[in-house]
N, C-alpha and C. Protein backbone atom coordinates (compact mmCIF):
# COMPACT_ATOMS: atom_id res chain seq x y z
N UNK A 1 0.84 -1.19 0.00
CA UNK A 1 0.00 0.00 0.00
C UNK A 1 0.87 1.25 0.00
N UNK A 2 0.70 2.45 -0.59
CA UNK A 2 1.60 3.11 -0.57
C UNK A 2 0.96 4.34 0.59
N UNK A 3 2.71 4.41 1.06
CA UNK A 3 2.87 5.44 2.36
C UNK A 3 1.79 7.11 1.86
N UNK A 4 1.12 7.52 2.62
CA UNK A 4 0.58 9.18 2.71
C UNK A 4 1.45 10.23 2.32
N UNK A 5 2.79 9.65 3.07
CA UNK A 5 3.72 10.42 2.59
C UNK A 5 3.71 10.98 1.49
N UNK A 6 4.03 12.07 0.89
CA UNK A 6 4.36 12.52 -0.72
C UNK A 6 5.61 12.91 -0.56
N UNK A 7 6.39 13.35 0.47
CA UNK A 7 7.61 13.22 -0.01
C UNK A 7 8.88 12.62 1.33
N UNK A 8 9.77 12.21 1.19
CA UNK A 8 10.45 12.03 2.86
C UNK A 8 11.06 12.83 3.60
N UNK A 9 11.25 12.56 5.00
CA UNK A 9 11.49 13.54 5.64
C UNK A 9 12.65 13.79 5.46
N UNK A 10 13.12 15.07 5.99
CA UNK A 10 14.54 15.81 6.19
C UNK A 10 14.86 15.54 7.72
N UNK A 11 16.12 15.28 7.74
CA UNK A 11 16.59 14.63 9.45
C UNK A 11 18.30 15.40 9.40
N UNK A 12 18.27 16.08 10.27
CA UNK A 12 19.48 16.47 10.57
C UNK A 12 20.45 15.29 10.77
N UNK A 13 21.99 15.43 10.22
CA UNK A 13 22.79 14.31 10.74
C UNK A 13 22.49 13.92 12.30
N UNK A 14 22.59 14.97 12.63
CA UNK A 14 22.78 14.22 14.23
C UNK A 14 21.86 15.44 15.51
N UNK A 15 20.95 14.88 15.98
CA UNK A 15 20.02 15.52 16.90
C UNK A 15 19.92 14.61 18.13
N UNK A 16 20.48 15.20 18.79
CA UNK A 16 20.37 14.48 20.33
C UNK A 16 19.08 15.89 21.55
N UNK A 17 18.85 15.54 22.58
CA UNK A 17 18.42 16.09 23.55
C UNK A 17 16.88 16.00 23.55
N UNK A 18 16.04 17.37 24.34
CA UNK A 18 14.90 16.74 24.40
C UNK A 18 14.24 17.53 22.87
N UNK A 19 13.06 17.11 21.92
CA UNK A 19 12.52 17.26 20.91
C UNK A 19 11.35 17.46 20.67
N UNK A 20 10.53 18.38 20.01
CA UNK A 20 9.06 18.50 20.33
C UNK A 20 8.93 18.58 19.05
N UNK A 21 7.47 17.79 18.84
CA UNK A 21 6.59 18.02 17.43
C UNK A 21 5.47 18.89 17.39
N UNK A 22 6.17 19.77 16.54
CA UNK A 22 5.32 21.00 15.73
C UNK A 22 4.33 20.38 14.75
N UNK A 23 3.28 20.73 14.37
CA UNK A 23 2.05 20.12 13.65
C UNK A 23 1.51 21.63 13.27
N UNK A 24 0.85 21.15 11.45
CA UNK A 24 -0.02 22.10 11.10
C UNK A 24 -0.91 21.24 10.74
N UNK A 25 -2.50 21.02 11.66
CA UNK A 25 -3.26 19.59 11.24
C UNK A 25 -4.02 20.13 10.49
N UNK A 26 -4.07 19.30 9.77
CA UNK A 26 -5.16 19.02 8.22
C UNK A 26 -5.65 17.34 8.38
N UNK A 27 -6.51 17.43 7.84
CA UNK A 27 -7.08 15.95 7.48
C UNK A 27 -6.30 15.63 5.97
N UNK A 28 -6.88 16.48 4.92
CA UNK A 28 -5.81 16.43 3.68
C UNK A 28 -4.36 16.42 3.86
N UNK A 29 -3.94 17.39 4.29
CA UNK A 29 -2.64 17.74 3.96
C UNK A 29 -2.06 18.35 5.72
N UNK A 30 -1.44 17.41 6.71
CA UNK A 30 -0.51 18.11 7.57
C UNK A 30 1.06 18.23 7.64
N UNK A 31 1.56 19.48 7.71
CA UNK A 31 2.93 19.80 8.04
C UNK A 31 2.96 19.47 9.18
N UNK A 32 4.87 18.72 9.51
CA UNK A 32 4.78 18.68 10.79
C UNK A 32 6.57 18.97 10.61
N UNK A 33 7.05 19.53 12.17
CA UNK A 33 8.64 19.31 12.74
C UNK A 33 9.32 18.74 13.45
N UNK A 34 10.15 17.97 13.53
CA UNK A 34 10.59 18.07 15.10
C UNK A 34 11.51 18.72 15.26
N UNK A 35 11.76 19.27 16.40
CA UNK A 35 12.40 20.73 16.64
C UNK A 35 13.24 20.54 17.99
N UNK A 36 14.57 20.35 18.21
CA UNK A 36 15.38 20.36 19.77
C UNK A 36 14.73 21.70 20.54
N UNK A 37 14.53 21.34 21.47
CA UNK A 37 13.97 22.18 23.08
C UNK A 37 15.17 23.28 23.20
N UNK A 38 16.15 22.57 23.05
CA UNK A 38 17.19 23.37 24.04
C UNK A 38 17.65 24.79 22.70
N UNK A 39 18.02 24.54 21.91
CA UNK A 39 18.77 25.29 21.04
C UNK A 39 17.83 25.63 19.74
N UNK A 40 16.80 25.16 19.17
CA UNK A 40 15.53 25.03 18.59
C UNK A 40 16.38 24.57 16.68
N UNK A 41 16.95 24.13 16.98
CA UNK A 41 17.63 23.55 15.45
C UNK A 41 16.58 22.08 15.09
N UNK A 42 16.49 22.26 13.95
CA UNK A 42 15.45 21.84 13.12
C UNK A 42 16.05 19.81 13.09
N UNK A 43 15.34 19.30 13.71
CA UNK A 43 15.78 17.78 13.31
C UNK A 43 15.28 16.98 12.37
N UNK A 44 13.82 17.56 12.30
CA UNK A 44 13.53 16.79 11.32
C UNK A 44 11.89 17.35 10.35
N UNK A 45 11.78 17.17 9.28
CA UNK A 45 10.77 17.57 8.50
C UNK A 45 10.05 17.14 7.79
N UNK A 46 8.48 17.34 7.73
CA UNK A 46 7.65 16.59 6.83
C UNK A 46 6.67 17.01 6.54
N UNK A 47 5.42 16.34 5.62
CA UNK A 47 4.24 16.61 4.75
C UNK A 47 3.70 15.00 5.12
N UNK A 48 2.00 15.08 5.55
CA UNK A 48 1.76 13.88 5.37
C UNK A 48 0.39 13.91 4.59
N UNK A 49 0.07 13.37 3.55
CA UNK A 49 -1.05 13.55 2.97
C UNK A 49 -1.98 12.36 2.58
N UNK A 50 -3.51 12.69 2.99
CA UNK A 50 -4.01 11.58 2.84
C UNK A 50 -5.57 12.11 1.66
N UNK A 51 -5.23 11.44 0.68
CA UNK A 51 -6.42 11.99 -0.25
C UNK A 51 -7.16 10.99 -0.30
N UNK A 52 -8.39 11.79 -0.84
CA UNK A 52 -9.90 10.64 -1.14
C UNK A 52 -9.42 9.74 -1.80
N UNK A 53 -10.43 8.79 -1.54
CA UNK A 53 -10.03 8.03 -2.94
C UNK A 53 -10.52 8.10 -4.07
N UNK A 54 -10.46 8.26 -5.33
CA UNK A 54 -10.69 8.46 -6.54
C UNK A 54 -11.81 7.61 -7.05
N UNK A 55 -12.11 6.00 -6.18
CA UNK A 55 -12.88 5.00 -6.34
C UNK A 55 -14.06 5.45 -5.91
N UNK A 56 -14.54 6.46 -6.19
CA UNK A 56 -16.51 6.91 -5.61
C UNK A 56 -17.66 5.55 -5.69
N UNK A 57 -17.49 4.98 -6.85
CA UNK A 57 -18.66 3.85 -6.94
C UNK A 57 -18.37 2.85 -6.16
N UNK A 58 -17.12 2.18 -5.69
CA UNK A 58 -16.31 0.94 -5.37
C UNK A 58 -16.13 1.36 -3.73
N UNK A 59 -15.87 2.89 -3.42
CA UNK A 59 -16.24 2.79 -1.98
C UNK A 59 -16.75 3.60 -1.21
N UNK A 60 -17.56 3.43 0.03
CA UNK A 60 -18.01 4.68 0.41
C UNK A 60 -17.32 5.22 1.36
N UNK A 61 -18.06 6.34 1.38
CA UNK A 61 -17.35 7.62 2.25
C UNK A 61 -16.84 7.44 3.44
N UNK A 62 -17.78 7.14 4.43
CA UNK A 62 -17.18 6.32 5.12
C UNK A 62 -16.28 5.54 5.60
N UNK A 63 -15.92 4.65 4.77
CA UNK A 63 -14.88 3.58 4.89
C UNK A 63 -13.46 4.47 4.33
N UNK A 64 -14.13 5.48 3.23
CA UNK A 64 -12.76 5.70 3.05
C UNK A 64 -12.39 6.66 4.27
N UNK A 65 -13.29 7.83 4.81
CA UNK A 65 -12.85 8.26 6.01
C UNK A 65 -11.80 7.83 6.72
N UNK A 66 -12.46 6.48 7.24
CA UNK A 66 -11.80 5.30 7.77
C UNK A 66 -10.10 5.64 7.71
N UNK A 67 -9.85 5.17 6.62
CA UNK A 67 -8.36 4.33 5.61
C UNK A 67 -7.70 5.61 5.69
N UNK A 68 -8.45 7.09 5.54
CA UNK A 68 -7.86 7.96 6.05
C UNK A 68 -6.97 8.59 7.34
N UNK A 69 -8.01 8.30 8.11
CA UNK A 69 -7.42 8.11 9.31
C UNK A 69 -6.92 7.52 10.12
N UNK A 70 -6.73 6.14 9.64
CA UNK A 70 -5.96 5.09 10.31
C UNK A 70 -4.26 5.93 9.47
N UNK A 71 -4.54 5.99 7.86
CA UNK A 71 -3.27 6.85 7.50
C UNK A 71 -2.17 7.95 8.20
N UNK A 72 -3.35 8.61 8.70
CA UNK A 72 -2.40 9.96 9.43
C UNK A 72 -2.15 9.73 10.86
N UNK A 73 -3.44 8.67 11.49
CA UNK A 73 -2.66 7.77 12.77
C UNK A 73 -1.22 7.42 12.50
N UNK A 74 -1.55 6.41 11.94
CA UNK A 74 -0.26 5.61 11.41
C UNK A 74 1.28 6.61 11.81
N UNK A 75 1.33 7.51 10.81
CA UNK A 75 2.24 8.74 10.05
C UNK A 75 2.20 9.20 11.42
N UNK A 76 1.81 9.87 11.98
CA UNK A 76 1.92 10.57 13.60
C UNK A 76 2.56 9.78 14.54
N UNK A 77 2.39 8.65 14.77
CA UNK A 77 2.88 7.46 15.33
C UNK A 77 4.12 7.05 15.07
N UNK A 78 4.04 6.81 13.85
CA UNK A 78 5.83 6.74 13.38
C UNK A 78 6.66 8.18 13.73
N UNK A 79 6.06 9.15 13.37
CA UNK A 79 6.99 10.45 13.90
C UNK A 79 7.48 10.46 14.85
N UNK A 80 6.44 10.38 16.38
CA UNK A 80 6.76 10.29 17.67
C UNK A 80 7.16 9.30 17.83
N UNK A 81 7.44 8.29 17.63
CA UNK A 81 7.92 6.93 18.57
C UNK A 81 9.28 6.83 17.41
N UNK A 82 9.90 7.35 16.13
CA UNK A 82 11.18 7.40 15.52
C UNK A 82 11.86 8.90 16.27
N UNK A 83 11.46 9.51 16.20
CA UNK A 83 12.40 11.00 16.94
C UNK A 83 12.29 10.94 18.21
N UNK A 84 11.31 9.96 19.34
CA UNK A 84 11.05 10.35 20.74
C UNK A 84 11.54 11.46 21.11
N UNK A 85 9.69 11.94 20.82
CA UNK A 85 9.68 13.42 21.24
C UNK A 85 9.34 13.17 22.32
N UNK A 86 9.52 14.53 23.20
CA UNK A 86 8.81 14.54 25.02
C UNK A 86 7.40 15.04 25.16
N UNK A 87 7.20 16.30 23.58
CA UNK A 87 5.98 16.48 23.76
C UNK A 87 5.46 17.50 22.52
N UNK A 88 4.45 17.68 22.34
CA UNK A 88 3.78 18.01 21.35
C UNK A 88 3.29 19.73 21.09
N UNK A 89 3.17 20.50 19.96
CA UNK A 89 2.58 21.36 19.93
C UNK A 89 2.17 21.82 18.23
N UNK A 90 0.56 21.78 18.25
CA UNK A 90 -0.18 22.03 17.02
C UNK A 90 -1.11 23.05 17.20
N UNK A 91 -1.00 23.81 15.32
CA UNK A 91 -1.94 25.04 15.15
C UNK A 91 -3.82 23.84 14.91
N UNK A 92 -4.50 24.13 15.95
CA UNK A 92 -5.52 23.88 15.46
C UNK A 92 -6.27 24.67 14.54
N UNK A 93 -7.10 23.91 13.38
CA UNK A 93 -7.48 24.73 12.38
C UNK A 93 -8.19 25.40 12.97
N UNK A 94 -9.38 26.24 12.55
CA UNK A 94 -10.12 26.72 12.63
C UNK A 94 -11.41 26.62 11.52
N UNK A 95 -12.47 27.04 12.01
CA UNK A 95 -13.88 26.74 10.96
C UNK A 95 -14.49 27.79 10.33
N UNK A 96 -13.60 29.16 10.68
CA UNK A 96 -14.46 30.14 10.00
C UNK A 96 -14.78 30.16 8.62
N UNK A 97 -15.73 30.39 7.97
CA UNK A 97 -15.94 30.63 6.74
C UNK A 97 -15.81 29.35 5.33
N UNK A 98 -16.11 28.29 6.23
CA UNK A 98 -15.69 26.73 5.51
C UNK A 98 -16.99 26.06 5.26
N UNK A 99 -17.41 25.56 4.48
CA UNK A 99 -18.11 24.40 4.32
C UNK A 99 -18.27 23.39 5.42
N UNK A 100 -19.75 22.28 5.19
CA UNK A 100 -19.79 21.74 6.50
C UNK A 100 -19.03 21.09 6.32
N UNK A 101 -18.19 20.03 4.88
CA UNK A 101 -17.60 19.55 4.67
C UNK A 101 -15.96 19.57 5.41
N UNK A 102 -15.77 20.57 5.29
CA UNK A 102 -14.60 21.21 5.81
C UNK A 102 -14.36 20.67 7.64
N UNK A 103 -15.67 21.66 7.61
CA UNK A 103 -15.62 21.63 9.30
C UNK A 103 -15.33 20.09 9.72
N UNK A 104 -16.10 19.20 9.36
CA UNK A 104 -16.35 18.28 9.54
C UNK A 104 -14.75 17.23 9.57
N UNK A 105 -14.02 17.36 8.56
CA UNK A 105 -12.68 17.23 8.26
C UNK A 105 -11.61 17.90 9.16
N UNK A 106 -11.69 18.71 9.65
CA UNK A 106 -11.09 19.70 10.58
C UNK A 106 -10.86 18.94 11.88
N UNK A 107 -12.42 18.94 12.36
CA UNK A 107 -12.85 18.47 13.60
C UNK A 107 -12.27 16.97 13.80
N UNK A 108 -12.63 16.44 12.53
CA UNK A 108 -11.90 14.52 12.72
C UNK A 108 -10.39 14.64 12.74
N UNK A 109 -9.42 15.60 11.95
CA UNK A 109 -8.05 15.66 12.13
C UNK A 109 -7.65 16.30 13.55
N UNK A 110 -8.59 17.25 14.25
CA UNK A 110 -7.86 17.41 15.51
C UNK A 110 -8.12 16.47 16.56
N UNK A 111 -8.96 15.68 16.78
CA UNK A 111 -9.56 14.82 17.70
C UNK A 111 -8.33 13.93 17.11
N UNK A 112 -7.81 13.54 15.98
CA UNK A 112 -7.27 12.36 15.65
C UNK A 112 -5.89 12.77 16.63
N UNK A 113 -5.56 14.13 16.45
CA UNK A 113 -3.91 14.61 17.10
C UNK A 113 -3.92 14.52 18.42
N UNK A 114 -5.38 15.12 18.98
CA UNK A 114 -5.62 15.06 20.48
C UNK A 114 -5.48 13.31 21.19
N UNK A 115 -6.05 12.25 20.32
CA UNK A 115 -6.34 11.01 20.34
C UNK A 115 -4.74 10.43 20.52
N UNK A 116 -3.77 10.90 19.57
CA UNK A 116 -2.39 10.51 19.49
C UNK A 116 -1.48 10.78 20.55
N UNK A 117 -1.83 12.45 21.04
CA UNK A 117 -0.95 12.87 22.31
C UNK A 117 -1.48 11.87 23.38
N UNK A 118 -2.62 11.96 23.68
CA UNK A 118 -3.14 11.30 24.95
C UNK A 118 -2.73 9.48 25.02
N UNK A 119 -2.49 8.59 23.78
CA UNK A 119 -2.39 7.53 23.43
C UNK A 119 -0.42 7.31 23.58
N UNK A 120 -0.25 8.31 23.77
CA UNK A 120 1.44 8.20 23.53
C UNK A 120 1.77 9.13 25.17
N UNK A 121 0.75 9.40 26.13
CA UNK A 121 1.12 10.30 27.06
C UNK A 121 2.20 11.09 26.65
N UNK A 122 1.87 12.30 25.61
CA UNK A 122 2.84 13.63 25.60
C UNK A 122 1.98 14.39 25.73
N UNK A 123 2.53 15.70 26.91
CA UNK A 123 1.98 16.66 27.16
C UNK A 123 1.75 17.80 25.88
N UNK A 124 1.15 18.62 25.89
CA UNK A 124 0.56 18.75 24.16
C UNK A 124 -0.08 20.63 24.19
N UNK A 125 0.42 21.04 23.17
CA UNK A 125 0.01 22.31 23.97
C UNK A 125 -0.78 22.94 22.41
N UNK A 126 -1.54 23.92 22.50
CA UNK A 126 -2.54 24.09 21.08
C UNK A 126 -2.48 25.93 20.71
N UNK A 127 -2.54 26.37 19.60
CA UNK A 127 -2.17 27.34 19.17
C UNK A 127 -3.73 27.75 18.01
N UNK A 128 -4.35 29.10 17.92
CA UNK A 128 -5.03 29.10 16.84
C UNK A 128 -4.23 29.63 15.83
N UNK A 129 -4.85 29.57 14.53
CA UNK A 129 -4.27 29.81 13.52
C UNK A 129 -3.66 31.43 13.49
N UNK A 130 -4.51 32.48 14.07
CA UNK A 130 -3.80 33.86 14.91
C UNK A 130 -3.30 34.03 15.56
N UNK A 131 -2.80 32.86 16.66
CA UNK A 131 -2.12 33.26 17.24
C UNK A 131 -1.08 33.08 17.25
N UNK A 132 -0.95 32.00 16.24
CA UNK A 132 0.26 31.15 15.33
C UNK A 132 1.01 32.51 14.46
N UNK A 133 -0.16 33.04 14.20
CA UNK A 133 0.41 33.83 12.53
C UNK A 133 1.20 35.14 13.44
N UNK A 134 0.33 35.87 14.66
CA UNK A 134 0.93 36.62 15.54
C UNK A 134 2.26 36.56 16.08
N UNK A 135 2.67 35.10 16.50
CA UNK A 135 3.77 34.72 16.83
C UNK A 135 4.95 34.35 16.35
N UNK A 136 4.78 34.25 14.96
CA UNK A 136 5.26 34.16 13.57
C UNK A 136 6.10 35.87 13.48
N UNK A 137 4.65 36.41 13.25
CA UNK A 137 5.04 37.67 12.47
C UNK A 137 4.92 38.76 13.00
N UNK A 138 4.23 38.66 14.11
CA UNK A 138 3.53 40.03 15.05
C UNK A 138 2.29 40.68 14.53
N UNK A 139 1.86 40.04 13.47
CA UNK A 139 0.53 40.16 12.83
C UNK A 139 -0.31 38.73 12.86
N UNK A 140 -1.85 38.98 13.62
CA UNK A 140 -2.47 37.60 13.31
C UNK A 140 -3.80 37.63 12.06
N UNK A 141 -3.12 38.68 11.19
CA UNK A 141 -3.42 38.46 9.77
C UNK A 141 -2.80 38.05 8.78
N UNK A 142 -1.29 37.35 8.92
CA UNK A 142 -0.38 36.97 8.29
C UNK A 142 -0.63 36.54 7.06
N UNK A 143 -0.11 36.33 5.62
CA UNK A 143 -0.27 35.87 4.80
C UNK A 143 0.76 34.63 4.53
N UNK A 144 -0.02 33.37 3.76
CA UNK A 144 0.78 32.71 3.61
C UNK A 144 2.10 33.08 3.13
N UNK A 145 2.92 34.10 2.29
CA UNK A 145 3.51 33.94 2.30
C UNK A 145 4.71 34.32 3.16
N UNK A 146 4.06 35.22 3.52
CA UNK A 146 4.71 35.94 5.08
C UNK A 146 5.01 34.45 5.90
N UNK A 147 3.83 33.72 6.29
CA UNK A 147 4.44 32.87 7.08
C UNK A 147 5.76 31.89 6.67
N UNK A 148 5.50 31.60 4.87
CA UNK A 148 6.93 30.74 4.62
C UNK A 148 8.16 31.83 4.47
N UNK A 149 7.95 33.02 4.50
CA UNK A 149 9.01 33.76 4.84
C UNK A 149 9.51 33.84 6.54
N UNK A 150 8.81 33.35 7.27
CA UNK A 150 9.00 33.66 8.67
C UNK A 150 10.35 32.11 9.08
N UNK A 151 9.49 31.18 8.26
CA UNK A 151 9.78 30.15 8.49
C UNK A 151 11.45 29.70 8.09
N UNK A 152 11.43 30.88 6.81
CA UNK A 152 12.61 30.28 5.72
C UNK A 152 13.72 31.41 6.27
N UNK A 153 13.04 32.52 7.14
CA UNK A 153 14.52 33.04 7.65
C UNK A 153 14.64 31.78 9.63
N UNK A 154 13.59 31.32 9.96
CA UNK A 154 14.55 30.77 10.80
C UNK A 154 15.29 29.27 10.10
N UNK A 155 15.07 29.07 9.40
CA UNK A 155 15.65 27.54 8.95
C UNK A 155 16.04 27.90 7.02
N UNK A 156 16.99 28.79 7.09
CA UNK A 156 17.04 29.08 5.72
C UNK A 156 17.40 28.05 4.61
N UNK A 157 17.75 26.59 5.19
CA UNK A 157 17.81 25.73 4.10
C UNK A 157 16.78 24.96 3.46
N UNK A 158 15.73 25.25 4.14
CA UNK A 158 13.79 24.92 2.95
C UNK A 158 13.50 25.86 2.48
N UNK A 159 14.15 27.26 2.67
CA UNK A 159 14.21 27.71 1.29
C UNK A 159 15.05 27.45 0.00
N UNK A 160 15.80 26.77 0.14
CA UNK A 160 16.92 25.86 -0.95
C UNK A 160 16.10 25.12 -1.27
N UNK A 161 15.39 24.41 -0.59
CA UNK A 161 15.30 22.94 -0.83
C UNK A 161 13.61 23.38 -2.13
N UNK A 162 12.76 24.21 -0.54
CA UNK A 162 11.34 24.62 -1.70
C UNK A 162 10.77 25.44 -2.67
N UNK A 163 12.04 26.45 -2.78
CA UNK A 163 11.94 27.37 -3.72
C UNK A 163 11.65 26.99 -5.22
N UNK A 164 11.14 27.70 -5.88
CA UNK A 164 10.85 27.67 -7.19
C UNK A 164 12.27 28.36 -7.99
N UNK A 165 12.56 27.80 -9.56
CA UNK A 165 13.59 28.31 -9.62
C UNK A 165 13.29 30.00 -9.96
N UNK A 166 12.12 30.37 -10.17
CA UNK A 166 12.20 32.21 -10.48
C UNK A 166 12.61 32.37 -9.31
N UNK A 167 12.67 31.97 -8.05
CA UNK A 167 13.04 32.78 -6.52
C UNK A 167 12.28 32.41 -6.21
N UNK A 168 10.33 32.26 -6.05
CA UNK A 168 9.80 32.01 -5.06
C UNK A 168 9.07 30.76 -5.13
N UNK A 169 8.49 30.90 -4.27
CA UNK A 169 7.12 29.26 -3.90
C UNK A 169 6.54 29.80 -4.70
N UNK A 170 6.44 27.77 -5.32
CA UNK A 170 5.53 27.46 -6.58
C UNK A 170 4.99 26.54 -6.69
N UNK A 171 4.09 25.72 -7.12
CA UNK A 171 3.74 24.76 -7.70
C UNK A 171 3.11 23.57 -6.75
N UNK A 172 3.73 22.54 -6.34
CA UNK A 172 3.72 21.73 -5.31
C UNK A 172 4.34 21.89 -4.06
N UNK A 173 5.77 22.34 -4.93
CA UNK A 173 6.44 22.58 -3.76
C UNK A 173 5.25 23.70 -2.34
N UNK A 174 5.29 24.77 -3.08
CA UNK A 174 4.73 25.98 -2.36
C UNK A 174 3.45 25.46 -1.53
N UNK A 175 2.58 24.32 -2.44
CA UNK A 175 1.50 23.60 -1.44
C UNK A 175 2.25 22.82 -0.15
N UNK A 176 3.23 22.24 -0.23
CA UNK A 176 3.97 21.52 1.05
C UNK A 176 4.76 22.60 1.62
N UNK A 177 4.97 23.33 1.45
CA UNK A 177 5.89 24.31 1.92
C UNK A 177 4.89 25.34 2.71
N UNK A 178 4.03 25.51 2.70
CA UNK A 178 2.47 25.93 3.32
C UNK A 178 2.49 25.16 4.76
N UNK A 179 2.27 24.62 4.32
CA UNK A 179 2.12 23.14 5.56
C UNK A 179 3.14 23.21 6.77
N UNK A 180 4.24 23.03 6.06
CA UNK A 180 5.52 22.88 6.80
C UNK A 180 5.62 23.92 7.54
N UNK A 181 5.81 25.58 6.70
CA UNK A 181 5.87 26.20 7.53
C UNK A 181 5.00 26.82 8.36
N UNK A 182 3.94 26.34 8.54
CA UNK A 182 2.74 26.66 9.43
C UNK A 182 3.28 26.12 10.92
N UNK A 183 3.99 24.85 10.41
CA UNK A 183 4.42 24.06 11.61
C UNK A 183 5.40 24.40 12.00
N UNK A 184 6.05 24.61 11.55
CA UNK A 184 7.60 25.77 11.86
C UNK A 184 7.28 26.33 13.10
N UNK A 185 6.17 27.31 12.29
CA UNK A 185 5.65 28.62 13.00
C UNK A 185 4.97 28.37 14.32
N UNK A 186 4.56 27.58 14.34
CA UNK A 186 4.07 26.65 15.92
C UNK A 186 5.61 27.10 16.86
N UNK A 187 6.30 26.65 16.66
CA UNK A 187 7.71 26.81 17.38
C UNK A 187 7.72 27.80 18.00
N UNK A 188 7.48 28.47 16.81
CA UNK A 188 8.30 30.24 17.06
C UNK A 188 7.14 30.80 18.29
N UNK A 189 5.93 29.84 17.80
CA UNK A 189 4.89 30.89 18.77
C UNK A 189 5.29 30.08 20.34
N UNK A 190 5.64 28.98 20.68
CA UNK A 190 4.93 28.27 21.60
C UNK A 190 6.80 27.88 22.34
N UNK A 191 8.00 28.46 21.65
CA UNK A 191 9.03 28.28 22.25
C UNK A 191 9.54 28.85 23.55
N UNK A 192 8.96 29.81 23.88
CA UNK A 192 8.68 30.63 25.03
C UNK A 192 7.97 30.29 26.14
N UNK A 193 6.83 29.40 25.66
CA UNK A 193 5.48 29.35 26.61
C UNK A 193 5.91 28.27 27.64
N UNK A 194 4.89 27.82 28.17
CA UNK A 194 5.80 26.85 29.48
C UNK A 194 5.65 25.81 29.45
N UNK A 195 5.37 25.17 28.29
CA UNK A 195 5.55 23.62 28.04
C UNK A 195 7.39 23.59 27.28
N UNK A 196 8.10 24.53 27.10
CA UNK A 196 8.77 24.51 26.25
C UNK A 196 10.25 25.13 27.46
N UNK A 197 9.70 25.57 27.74
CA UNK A 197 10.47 26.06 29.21
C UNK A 197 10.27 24.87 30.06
N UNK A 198 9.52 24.28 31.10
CA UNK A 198 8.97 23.55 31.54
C UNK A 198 10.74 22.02 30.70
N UNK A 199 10.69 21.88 30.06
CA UNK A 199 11.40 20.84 29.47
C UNK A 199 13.01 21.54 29.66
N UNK A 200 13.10 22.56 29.21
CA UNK A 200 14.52 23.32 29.30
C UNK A 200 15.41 22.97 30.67
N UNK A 201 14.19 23.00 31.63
CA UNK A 201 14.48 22.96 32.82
C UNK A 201 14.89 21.42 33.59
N UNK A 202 14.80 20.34 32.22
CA UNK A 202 14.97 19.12 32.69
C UNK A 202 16.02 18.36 32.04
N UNK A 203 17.37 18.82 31.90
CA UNK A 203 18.51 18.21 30.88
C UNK A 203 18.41 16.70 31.43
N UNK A 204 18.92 16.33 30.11
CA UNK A 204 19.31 14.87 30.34
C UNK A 204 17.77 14.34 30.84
N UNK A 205 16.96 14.39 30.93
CA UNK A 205 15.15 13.65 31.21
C UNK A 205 14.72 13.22 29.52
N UNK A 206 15.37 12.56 28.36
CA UNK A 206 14.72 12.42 27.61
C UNK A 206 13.67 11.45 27.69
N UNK A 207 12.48 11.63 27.11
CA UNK A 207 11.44 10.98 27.23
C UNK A 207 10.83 10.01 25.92
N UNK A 208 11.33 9.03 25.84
CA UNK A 208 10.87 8.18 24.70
C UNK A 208 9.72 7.39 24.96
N UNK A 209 8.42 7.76 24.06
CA UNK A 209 7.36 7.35 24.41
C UNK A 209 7.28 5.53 24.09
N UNK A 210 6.72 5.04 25.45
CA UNK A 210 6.53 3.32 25.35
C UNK A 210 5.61 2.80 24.39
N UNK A 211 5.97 1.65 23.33
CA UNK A 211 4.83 1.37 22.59
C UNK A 211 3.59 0.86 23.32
N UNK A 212 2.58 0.71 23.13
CA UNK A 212 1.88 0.15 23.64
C UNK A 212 1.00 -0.88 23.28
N UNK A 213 1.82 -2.00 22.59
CA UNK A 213 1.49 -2.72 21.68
C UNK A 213 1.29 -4.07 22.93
């Protein structure tokens, strides 16, 4: 079956200490980071995407729901239990101005993240999409591209990696590069706050979550 993934992650050679995952949740399409506590250097990076299925007559909605979300389970699961992170922090979407469709999709991808922290005991801390963009930029009207600019001056090598060759975000790239740095931007907002401090204060306590298989 093939991985959600659309593309693989980026992993620093070598990341030791304690590590937190940044999340931009989508049901379609989530960016995520993992990010060192102590010094905030980037360990590792990704896109996880889970689309309909194309089969409308052959299956229903439902089920594919389903296959969806066992997908981005899955993908979340492998993140945290390969980087053992200590603990978690995601922009929850928001519903303004969306379809019920939307909402509805929204609501099943954050329950799914909330479902993952609590299933992996990591303490887990939540951001709105303003206050994300505020903390980003000092504006919580930010524009996307403001935010992959926020993102690409703290980690200036995804701008190498996602740039378009005229100079800017384009194409696919610029759709994953959306994502990513939404999750970035989680960091920037929530590196201060006291789940993030709270850990600073505990060298050498790394916390590798137990399977629970």
């Amino acid at each position: 079956m093939k991985r959600p993934n659309s593309r693989p992650a980026r992993a620093a050679p070598s990341a030791g200490g304690l590590k937190m995952l940044v999340l931009d949740v989508g049901m379609c399409h989530t960016g995520w980071a993992v990010v060192a506590i102590d010094d905030g250097s980037l360990v590792a990076c990704g896109h996880i995407d889970t689309e309909k299925s194309s089969k409308k007559a052959a299956i229903r909605a439902a089920d594919d729901t389903v296959r969806r979300c066992q997908e981005l389970t899955r993908e979340l699961l492998s993140i945290v239990y390969c980087h053992g992170v200590c603990c978690m922090a995601a922009e929850l979407p928001g519903g303004g101005g969306k379809s019920s469709s939307a909402v509805k999709s929204m609501a099943i991808a954050t329950a799914l993240v909330a479902a993952v922290a609590e299933f992996t005991e990591l303490p887990a801390e939540w951001v709105s999409p303003q206050q994300n963009k505020k903390g980003a930029t000092g504006r919580n009207n930010a524009s996307k591209d403001e935010m992959m600019d926020a993102a690409g001056k703290l980690y200036p090598q995804l701008v190498i990696e996602y740039r378009h060759q005229a100079g800017r975000y384009a194409g696919q790239w610029k759709g994953e590069f959306e994502d990513v740095a939404d999750a970035i931007c989680v960091w920037q907002s929530v590196r201060d706050g006291q789940l993030a401090r709270t850990y600073r204060r505990r060298p050498g306590t790394l916390q590798v979550p137990i399977s629970k298989e």
